[in-house]
N, C-alpha and C. Protein backbone atom coordinates (compact mmCIF):
# COMPACT_ATOMS: atom_id res chain seq x y z
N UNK A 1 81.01 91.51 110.39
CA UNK A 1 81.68 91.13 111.62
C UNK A 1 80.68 90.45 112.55
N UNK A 2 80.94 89.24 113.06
CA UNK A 2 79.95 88.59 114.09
C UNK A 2 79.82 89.14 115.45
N UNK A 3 78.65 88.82 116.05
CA UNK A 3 78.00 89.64 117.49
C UNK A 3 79.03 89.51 118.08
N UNK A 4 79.84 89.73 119.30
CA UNK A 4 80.51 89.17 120.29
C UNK A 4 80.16 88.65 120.88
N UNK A 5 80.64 87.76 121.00
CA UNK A 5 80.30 86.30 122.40
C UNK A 5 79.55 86.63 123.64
N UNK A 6 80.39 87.83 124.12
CA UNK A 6 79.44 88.02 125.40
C UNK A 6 77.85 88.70 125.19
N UNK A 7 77.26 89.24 123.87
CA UNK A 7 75.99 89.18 123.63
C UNK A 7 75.39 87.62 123.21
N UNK A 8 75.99 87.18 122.49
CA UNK A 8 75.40 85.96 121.83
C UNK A 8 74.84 85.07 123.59
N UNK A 9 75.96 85.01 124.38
CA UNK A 9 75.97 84.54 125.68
C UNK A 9 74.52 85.08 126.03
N UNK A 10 74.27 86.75 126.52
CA UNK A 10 73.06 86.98 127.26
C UNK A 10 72.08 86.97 126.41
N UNK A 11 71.87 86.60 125.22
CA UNK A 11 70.95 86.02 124.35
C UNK A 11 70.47 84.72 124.97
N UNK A 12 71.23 83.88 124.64
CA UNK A 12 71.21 82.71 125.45
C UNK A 12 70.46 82.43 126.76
N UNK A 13 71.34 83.27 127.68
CA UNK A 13 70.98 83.56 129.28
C UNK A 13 68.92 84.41 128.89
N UNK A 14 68.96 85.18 128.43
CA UNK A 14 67.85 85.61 128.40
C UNK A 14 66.45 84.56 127.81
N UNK A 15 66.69 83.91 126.60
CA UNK A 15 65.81 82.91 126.54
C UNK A 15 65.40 81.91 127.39
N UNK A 16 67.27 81.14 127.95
CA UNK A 16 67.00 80.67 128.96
C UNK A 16 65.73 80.83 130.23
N UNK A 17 66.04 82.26 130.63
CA UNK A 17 65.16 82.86 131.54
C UNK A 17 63.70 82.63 131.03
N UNK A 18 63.07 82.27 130.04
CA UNK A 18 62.13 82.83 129.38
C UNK A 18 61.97 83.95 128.85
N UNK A 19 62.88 84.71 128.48
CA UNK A 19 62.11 85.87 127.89
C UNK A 19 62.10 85.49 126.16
N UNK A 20 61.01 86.34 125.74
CA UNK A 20 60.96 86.14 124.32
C UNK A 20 61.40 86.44 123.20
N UNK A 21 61.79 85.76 122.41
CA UNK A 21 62.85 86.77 121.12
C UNK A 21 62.59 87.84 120.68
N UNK A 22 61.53 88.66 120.82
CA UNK A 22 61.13 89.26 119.96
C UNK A 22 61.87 90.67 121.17
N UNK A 23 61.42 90.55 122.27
CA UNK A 23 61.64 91.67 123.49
C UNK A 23 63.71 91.18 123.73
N UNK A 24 64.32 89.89 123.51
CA UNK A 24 65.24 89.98 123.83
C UNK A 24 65.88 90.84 122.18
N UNK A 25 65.37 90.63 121.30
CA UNK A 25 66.08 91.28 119.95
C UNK A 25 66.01 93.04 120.69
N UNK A 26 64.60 93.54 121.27
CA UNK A 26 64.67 94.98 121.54
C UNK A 26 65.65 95.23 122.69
N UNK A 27 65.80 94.49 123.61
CA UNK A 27 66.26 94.73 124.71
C UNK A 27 67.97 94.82 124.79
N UNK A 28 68.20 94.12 123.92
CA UNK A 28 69.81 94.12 123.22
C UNK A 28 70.20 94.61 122.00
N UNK A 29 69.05 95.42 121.10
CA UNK A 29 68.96 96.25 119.74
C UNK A 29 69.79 94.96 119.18
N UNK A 30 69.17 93.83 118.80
CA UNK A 30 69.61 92.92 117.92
C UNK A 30 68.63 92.68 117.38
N UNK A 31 69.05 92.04 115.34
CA UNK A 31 67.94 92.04 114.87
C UNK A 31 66.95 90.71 115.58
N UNK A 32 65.80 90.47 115.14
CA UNK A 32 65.26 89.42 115.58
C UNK A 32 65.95 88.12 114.78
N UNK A 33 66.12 87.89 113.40
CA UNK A 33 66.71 87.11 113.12
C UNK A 33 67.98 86.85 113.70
N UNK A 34 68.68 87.80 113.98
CA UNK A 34 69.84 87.35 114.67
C UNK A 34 69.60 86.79 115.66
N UNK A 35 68.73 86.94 116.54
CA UNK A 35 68.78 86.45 117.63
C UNK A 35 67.96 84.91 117.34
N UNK A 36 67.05 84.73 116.54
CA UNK A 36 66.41 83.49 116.25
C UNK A 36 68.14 82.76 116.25
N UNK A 37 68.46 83.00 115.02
CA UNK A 37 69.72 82.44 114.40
C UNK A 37 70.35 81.50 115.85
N UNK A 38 71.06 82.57 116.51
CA UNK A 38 71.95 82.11 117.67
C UNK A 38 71.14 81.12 118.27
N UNK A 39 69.66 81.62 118.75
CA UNK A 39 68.80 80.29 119.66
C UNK A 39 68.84 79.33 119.13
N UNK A 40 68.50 79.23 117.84
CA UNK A 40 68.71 78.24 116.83
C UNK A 40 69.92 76.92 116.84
N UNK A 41 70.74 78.25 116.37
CA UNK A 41 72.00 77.14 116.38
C UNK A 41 73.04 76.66 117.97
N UNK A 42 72.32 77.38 118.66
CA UNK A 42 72.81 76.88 119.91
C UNK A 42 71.85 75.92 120.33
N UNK A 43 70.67 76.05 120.12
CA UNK A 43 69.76 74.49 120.44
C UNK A 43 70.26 73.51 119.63
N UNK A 44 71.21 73.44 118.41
CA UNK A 44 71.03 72.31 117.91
C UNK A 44 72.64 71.77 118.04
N UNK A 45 73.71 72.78 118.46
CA UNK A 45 75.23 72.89 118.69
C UNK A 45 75.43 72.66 119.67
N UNK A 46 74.84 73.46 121.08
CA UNK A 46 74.94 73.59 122.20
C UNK A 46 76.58 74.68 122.48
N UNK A 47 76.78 75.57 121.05
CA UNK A 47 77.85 76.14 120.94
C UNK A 47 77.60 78.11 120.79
N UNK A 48 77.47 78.53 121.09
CA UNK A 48 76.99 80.25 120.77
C UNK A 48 78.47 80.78 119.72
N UNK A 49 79.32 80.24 119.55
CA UNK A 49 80.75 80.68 118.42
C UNK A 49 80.03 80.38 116.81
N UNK A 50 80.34 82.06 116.68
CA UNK A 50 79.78 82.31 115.28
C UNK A 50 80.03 81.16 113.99
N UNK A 51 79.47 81.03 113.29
CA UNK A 51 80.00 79.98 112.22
C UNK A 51 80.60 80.77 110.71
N UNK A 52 81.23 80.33 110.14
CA UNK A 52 81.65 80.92 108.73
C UNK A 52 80.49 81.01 107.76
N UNK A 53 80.12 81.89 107.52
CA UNK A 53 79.19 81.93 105.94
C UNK A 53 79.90 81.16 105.10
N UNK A 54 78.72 80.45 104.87
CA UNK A 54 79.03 79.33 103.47
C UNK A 54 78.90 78.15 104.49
N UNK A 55 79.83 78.43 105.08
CA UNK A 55 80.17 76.99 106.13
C UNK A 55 80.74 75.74 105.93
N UNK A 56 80.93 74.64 106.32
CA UNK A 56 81.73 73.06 105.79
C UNK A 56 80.24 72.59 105.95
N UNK A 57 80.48 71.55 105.11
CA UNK A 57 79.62 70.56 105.39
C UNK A 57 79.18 70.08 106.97
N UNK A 58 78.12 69.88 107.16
CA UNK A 58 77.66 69.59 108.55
C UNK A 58 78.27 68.12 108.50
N UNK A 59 78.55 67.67 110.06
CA UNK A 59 79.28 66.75 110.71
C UNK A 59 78.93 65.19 110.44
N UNK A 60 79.26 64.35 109.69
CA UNK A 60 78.63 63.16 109.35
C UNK A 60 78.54 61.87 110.48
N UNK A 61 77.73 61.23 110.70
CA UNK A 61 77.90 60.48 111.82
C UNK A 61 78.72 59.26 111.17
N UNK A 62 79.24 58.46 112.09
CA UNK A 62 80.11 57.03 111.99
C UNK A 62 79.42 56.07 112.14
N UNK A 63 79.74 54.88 111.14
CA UNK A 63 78.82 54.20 111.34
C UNK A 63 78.33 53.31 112.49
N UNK A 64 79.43 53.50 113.69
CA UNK A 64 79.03 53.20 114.79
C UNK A 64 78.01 54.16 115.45
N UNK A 65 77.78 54.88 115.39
CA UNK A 65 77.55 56.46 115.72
C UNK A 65 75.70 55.95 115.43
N UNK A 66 76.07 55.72 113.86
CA UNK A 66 74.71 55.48 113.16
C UNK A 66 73.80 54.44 113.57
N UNK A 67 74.64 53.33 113.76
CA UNK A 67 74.30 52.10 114.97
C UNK A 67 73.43 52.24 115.76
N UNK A 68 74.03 53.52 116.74
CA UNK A 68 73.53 53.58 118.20
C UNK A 68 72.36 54.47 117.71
N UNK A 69 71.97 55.13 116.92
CA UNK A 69 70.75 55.94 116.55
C UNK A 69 69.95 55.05 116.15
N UNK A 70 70.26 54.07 115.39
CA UNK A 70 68.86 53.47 114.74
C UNK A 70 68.47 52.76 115.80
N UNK A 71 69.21 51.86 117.07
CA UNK A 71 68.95 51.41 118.35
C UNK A 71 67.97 52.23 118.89
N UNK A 72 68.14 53.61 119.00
CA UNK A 72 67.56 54.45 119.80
C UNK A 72 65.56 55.12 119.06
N UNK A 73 66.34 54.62 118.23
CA UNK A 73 64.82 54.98 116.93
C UNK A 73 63.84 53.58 117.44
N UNK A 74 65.13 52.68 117.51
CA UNK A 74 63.95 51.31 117.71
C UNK A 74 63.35 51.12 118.87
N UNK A 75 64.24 51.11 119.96
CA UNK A 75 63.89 51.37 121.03
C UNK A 75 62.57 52.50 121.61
N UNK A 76 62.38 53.52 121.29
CA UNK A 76 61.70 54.40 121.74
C UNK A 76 61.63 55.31 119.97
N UNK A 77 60.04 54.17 119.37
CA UNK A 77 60.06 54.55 117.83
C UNK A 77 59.40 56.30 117.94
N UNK A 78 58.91 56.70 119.14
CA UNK A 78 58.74 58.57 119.19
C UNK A 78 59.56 59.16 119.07
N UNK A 79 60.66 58.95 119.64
CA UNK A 79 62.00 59.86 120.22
C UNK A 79 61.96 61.24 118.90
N UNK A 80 62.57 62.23 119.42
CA UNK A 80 62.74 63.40 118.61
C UNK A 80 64.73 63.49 118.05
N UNK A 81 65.04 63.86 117.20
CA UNK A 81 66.30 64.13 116.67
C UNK A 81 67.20 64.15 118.02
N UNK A 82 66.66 65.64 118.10
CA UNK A 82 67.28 66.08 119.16
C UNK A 82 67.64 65.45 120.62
N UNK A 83 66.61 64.63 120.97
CA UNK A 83 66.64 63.82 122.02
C UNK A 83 67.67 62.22 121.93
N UNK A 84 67.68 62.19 120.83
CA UNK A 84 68.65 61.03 119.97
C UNK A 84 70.38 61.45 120.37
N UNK A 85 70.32 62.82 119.90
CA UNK A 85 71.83 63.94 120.06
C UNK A 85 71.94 64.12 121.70
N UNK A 86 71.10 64.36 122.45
CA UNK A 86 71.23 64.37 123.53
C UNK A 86 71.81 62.96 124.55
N UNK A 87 70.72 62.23 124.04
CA UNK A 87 71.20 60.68 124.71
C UNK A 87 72.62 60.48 124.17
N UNK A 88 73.33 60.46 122.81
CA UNK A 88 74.42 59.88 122.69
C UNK A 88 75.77 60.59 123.43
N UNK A 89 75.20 61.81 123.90
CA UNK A 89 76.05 63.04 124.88
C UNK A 89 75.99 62.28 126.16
N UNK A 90 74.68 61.94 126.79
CA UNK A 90 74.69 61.32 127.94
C UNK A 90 75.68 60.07 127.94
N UNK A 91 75.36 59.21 126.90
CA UNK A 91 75.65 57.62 127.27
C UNK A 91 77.24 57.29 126.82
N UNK A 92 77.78 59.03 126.56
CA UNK A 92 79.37 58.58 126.47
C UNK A 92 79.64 58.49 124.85
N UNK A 93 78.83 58.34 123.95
CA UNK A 93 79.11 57.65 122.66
C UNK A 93 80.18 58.95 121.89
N UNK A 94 79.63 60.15 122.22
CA UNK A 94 80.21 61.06 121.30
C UNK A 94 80.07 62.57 122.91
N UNK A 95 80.88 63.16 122.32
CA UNK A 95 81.10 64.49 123.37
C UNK A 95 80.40 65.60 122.58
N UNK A 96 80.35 66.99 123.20
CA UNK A 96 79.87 67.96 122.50
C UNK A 96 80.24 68.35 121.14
N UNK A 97 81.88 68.16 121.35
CA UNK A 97 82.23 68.50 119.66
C UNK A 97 82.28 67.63 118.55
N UNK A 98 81.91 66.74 118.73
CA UNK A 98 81.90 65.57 117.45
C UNK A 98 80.64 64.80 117.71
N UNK A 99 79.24 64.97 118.48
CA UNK A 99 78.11 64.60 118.15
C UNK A 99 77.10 65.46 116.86
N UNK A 100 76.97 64.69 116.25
CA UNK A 100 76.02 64.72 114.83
C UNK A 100 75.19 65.64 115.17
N UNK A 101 74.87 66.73 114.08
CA UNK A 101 73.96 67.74 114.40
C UNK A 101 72.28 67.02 114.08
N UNK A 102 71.77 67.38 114.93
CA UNK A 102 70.00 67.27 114.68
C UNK A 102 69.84 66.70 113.05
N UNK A 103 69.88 67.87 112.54
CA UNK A 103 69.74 67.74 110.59
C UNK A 103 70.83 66.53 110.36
N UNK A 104 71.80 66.32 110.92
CA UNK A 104 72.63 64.88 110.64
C UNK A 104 71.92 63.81 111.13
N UNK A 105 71.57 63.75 112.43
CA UNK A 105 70.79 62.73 112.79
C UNK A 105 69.20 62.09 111.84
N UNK A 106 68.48 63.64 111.36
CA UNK A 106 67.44 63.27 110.85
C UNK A 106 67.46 62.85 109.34
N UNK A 107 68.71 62.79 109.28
CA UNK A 107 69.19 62.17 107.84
C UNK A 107 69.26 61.00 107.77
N UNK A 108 69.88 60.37 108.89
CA UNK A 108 70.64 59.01 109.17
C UNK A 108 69.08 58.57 109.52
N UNK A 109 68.15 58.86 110.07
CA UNK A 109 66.91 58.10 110.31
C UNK A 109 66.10 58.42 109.22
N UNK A 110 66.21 58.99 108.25
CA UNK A 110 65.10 59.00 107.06
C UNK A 110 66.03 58.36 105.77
N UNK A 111 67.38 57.90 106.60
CA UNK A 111 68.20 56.62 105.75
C UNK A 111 67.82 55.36 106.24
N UNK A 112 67.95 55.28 106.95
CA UNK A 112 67.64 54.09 107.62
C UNK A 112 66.43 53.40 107.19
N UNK A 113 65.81 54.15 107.19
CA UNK A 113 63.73 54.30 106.94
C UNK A 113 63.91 53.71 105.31
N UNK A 114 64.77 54.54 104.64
CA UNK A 114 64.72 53.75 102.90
C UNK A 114 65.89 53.12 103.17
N UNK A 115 66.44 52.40 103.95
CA UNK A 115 67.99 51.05 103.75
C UNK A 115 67.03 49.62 104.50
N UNK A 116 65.94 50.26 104.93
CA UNK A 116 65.18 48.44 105.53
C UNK A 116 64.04 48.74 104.42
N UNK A 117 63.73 49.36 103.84
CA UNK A 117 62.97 48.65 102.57
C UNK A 117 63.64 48.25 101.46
N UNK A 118 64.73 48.89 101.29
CA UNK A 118 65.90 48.18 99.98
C UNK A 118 66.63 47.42 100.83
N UNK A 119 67.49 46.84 99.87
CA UNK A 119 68.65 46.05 100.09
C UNK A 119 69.80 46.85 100.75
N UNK A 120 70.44 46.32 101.55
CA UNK A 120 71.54 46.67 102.46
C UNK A 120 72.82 47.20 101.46
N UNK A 121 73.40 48.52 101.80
CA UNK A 121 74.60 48.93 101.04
C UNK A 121 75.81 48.29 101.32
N UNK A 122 75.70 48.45 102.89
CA UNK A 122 77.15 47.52 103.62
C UNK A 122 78.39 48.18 104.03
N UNK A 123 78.03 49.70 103.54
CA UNK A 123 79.37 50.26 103.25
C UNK A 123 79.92 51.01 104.57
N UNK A 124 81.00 49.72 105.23
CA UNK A 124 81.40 50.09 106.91
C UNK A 124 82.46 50.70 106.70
N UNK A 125 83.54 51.38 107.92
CA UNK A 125 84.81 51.65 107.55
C UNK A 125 85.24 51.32 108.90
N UNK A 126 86.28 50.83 108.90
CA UNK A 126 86.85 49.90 109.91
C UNK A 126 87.22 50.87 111.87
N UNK A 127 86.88 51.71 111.32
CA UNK A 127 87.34 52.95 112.31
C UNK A 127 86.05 53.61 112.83
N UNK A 128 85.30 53.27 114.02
CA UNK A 128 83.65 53.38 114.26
C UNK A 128 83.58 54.84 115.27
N UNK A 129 84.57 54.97 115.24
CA UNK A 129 84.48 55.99 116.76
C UNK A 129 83.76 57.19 116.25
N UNK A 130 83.58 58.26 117.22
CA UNK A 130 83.00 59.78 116.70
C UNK A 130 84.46 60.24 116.84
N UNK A 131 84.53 61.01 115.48
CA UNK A 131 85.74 62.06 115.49
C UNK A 131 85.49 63.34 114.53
N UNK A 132 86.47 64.48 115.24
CA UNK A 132 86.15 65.52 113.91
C UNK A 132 86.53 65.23 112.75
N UNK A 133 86.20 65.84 111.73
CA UNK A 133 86.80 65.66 110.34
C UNK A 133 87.27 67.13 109.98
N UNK A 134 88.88 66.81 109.19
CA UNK A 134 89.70 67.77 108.98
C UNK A 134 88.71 68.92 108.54
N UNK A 135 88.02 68.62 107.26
CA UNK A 135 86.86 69.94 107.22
C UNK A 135 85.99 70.62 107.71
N UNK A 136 85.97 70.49 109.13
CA UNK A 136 85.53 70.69 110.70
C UNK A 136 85.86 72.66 110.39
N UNK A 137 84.85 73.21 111.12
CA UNK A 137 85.69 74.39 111.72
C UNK A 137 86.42 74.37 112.14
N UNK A 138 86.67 73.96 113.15
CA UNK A 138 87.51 73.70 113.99
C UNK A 138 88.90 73.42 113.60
N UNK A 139 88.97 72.55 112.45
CA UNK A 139 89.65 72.06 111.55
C UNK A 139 90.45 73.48 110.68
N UNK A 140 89.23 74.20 110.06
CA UNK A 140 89.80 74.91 109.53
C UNK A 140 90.78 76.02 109.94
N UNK A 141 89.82 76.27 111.17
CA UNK A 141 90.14 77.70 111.84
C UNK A 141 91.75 77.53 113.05
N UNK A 142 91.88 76.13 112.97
CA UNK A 142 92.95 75.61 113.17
C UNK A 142 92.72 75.58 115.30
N UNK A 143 91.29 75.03 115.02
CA UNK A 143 90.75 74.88 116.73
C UNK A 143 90.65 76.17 117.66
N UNK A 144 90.64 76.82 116.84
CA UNK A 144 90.65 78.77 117.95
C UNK A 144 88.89 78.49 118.14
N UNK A 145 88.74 78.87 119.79
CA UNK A 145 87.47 78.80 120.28
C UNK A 145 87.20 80.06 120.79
N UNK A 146 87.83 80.97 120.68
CA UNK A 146 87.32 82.30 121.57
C UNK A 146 87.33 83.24 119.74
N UNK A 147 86.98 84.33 120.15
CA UNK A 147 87.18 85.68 119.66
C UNK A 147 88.08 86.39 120.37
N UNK A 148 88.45 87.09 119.59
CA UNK A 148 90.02 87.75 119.93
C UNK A 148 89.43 88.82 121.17
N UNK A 149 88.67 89.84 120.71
CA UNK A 149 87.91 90.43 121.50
C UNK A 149 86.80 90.03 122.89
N UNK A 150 86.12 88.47 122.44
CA UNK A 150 85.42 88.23 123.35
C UNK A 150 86.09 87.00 124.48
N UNK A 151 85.89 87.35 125.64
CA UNK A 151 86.61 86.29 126.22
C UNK A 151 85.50 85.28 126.81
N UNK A 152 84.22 84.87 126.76
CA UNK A 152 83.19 84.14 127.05
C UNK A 152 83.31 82.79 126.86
N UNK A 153 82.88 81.92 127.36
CA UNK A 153 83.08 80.10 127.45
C UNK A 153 81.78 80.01 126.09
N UNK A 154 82.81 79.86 125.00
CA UNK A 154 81.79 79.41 123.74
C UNK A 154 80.82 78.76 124.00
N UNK A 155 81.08 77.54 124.96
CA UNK A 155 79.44 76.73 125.26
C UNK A 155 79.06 76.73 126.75
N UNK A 156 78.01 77.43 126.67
CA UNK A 156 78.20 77.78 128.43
C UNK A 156 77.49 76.82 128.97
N UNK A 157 76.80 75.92 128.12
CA UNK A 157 75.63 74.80 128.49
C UNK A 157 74.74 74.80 129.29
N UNK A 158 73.78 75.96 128.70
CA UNK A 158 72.55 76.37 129.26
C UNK A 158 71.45 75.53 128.95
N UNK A 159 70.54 75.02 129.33
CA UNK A 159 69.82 74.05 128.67
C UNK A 159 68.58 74.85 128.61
N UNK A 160 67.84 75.48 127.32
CA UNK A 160 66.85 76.34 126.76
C UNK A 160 65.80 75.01 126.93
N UNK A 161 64.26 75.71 126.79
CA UNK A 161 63.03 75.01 126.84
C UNK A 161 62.89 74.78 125.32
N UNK A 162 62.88 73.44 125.21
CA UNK A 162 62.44 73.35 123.27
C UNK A 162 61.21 73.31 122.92
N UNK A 163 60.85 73.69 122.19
CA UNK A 163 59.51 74.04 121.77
C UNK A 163 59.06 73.01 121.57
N UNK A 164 57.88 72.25 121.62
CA UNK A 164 57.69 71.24 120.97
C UNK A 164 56.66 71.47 119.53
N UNK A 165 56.62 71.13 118.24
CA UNK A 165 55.48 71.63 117.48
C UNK A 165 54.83 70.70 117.16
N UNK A 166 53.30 71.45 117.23
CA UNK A 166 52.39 70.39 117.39
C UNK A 166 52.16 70.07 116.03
N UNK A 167 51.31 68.48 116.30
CA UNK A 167 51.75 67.63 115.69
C UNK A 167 50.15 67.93 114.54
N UNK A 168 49.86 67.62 113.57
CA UNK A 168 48.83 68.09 112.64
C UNK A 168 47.53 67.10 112.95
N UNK A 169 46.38 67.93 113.23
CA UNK A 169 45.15 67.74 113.75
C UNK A 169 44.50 66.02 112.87
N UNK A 170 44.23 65.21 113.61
CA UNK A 170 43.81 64.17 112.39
C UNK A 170 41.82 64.25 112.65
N UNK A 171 41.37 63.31 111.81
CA UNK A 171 40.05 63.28 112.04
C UNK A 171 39.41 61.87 111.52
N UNK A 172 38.63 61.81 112.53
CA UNK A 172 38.27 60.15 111.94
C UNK A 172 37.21 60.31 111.07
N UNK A 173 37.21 59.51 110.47
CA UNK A 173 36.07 59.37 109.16
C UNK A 173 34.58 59.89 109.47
N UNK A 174 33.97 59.59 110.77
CA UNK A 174 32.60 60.17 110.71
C UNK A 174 33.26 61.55 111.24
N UNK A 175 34.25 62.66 111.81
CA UNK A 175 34.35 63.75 112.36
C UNK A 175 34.56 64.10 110.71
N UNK A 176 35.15 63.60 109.62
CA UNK A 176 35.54 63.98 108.46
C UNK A 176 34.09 64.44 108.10
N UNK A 177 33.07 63.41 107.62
CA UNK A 177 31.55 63.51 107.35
C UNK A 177 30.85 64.83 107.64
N UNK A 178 31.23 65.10 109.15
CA UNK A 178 30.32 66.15 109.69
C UNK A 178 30.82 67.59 109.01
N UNK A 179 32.20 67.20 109.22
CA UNK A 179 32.83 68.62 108.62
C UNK A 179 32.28 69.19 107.06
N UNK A 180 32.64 67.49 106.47
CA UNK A 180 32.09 68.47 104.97
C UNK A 180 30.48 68.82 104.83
N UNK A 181 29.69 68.19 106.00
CA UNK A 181 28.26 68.27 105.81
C UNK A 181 28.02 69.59 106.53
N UNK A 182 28.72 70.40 107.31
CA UNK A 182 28.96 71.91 107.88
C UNK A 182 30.20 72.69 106.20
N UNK A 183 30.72 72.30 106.11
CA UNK A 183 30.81 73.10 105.19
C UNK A 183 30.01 73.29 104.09
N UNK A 184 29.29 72.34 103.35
CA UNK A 184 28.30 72.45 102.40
C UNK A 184 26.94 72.76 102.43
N UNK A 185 26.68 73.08 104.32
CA UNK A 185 25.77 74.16 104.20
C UNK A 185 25.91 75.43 104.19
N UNK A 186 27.05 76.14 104.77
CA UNK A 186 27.78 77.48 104.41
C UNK A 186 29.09 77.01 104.90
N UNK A 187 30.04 77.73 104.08
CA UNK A 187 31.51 77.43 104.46
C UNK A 187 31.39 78.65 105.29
N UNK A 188 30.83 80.13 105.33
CA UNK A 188 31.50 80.81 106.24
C UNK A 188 30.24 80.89 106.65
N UNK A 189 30.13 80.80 108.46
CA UNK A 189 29.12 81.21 109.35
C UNK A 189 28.78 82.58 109.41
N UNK A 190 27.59 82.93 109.75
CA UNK A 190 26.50 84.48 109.58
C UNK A 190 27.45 85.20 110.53
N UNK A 191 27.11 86.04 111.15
CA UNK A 191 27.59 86.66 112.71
C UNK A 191 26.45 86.00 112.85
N UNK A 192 25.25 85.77 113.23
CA UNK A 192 24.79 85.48 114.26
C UNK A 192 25.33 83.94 114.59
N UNK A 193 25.79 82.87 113.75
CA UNK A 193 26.05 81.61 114.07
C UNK A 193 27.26 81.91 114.90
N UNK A 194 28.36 82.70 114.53
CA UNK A 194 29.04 82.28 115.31
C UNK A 194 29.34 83.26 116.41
N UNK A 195 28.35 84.04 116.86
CA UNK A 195 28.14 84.65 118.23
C UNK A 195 27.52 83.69 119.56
């Protein structure tokens, strides 16, 4: 049986605040994964309503949809997934329930990435808009947004701090040099070296 809404909610509310998963899992006797889970999929949904095990296929973007992402890739070649999903929320293109999840988006840009070194597929469909697709939850569950029991606003649209992860240390060729010329005089330092 899934959490009820109104925990999944002060999950939410509590990260929001800053507090940390580990003290909000004790503080609400939820496991920690559970509570990762929900932060999780509400950073990337902006939805706290449980999902079905197994689940539908995640939400495919349109190729208009796909358009405005690779624009946004070109435009600002840093941008993050998520910040891609966000802008197309801002600029009108798609609403909360039919914008492309993160993992959809980072698909469509690591397509994109192999469709300009090959040859073009082409394959449009005359109908560009964002819409659900019948195999939608939503779809299935025949659009029910609450829990019978919980009466909470499924997306309360809290906006959480995203982590950013850092990015992997590089080294230029003479910092490379020094390193292996410190490791090949001892790889592990005495105590006294490294006191």
């Amino acid at each position: 049986r899934p959490l009820p809404n109104h925990i999944r909610l002060k999950i939410v509310e509590l990260a929001a605040a800053g507090v940390r998963p580990c003290v909000i899992s004790r503080k609400l006797r939820v496991s920690h994964g559970c509570v990762s889970k929900i932060l999780n999929r509400y950073q990337e949904t902006g939805s706290i309503r449980p999902g079905v095990i197994g689940g539908s296929k995640p939400r495919v973007a349109t190729p208009e949809v796909e358009k405005k992402i690779e624009e946004y890739k070109q435009d600002s070649p840093g941008i993050f997934s998520w910040e891609i999903r966000d802008r197309l929320i801002n600029d009108g293109i798609c609403d909360k329930s039919t914008v492309p999840s993160v993992s959809s988006i980072s698909r469509v840009l690591r397509g994109s990435r192999a469709g300009s070194r090959s040859a073009d597929s082409g394959s449009e469909s005359a109908d560009g808009s964002c819409r659900k697709a019948d195999h939608s939850i939503d779809g299935i569950l025949g659009g029910r947004l609450n829990d019978e029991d919980s009466e909470c606003d499924s997306e309360p649209g809290i906006t959480l701090k995203r982590k950013q992860r850092r990015s992997r240390t590089t080294f230029s060729t003479e910092q490379l040099d020094m390193l292996e010329k410190a490791f090949e005089r001892s790889q592990y330092p005495d105590i006294y070296t490294r006191e």
